[in-house]
Protein backbone atom coordinates (compact mmCIF):
# COMPACT_ATOMS: atom_id res chain seq x y z
CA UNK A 1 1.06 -0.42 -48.79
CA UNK A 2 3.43 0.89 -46.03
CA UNK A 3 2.51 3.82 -44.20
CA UNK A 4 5.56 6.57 -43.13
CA UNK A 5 4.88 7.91 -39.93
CA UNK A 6 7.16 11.64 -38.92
CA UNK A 7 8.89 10.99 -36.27
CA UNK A 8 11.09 14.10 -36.22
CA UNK A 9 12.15 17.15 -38.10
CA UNK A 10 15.37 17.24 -39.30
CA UNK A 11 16.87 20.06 -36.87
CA UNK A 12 16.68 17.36 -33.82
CA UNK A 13 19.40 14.85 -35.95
CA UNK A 14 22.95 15.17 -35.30
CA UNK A 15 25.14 15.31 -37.90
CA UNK A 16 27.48 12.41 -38.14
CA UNK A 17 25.89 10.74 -34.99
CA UNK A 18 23.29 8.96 -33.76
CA UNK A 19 20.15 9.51 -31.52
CA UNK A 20 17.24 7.27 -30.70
CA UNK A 21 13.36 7.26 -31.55
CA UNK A 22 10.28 5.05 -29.95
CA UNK A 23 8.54 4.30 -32.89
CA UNK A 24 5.21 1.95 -32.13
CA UNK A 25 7.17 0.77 -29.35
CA UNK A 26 10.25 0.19 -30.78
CA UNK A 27 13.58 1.84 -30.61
CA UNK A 28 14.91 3.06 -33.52
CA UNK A 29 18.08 4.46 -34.00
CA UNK A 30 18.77 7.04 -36.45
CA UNK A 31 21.95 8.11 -38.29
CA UNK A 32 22.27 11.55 -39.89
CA UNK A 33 25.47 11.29 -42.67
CA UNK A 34 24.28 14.69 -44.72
CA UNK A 35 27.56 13.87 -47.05
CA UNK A 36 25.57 10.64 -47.81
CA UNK A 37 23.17 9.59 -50.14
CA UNK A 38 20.93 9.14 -48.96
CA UNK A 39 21.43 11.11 -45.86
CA UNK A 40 19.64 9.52 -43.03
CA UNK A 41 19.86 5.53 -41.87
CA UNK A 42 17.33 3.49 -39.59
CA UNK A 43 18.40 0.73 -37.58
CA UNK A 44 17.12 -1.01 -34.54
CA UNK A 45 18.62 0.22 -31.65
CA UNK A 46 18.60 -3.19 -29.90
CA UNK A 47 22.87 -4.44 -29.99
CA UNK A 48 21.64 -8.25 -30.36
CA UNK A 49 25.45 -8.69 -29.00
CA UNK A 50 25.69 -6.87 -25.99
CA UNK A 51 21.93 -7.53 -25.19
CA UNK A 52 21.25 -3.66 -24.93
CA UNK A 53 19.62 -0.93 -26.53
CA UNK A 54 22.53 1.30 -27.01
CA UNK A 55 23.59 1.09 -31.18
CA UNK A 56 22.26 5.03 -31.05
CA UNK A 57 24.93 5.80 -28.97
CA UNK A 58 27.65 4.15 -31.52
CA UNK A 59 30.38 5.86 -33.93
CA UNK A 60 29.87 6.35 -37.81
CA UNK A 61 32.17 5.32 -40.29
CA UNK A 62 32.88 3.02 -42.96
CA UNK A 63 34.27 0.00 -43.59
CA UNK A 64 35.37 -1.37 -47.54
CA UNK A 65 32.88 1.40 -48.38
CA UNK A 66 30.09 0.14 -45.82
CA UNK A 67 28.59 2.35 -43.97
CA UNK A 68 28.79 1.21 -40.50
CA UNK A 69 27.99 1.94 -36.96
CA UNK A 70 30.17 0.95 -34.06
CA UNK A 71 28.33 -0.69 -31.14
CA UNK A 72 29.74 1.28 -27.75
CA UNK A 73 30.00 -2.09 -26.07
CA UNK A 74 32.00 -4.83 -28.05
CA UNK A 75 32.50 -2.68 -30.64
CA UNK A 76 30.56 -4.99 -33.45
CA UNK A 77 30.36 -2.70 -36.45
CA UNK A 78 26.45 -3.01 -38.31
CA UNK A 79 26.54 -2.36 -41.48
CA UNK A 80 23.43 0.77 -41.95
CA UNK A 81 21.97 -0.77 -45.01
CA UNK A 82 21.71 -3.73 -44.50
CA UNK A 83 21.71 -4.49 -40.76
CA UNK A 84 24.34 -7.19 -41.21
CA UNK A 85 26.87 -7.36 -38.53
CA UNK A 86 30.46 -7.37 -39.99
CA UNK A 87 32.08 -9.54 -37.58
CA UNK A 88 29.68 -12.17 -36.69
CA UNK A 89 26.88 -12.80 -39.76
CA UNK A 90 25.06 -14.85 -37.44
CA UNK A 91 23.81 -11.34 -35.77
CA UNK A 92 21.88 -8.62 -37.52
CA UNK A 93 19.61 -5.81 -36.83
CA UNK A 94 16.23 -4.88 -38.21
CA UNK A 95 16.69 -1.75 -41.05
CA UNK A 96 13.98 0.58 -41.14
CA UNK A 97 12.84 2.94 -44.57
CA UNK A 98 13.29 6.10 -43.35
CA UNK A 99 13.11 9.91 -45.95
CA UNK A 100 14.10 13.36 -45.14
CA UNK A 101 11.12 15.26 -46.77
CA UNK A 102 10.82 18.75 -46.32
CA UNK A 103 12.68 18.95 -43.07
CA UNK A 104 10.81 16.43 -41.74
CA UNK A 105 11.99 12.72 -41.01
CA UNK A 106 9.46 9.44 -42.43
CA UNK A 107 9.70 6.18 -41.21
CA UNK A 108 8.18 3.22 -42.15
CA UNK A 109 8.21 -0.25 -39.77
């Protein structure tokens, strides 16, 4: 059985943005969409493209109703469900269970 850790409370997410958690070692970045359901979105942070850890840093959006985040470097969109990168299948990024409970953010790895 899989084990949430907190690694936040909801008041440090930015709405409609991005920011970036060490999780075990690992950098996770999180999306806040509060006019989503659900509201909050765990990806790796690692851009497998542009060889950096910089997909926190990215712009939200959509895409044929995918929820999406830019990379900032060649602009690869990653689809926030399922890690899938629109442009190139070949690349893909880990996707993380993540809750907002109570004000407080759970993860699972």
């Amino acid at each position: 059985m899989s084990q949430f850790t907190i690694i936040c409370q909801q008041k440090d997410l930015i709405a409609n943005s991005g920011i970036c958690a060490i999780v075990e070692g690992q950098q996770v970045a999180l999306f806040y969409l509060p006019k989503e359901t659900p509201q909050v979105y765990a990806i790796g942070n690692w851009d497998p493209i542009g060889k950096a850890n910089v997909l926190s840093r990215g712009m939200v959006g959509d895409i044929n109703e995918r929820l999406v985040v830019a990379s900032p470097l060649y602009k690869q969109h990653f689809d926030l469900q399922t890690g899938e990168c629109l442009e190139d299948g070949e690349f893909n990024v880990p996707v993380y269970s993540v809750e907002l409970t109570a004000d407080r953010v759970l993860l699972t790895l």
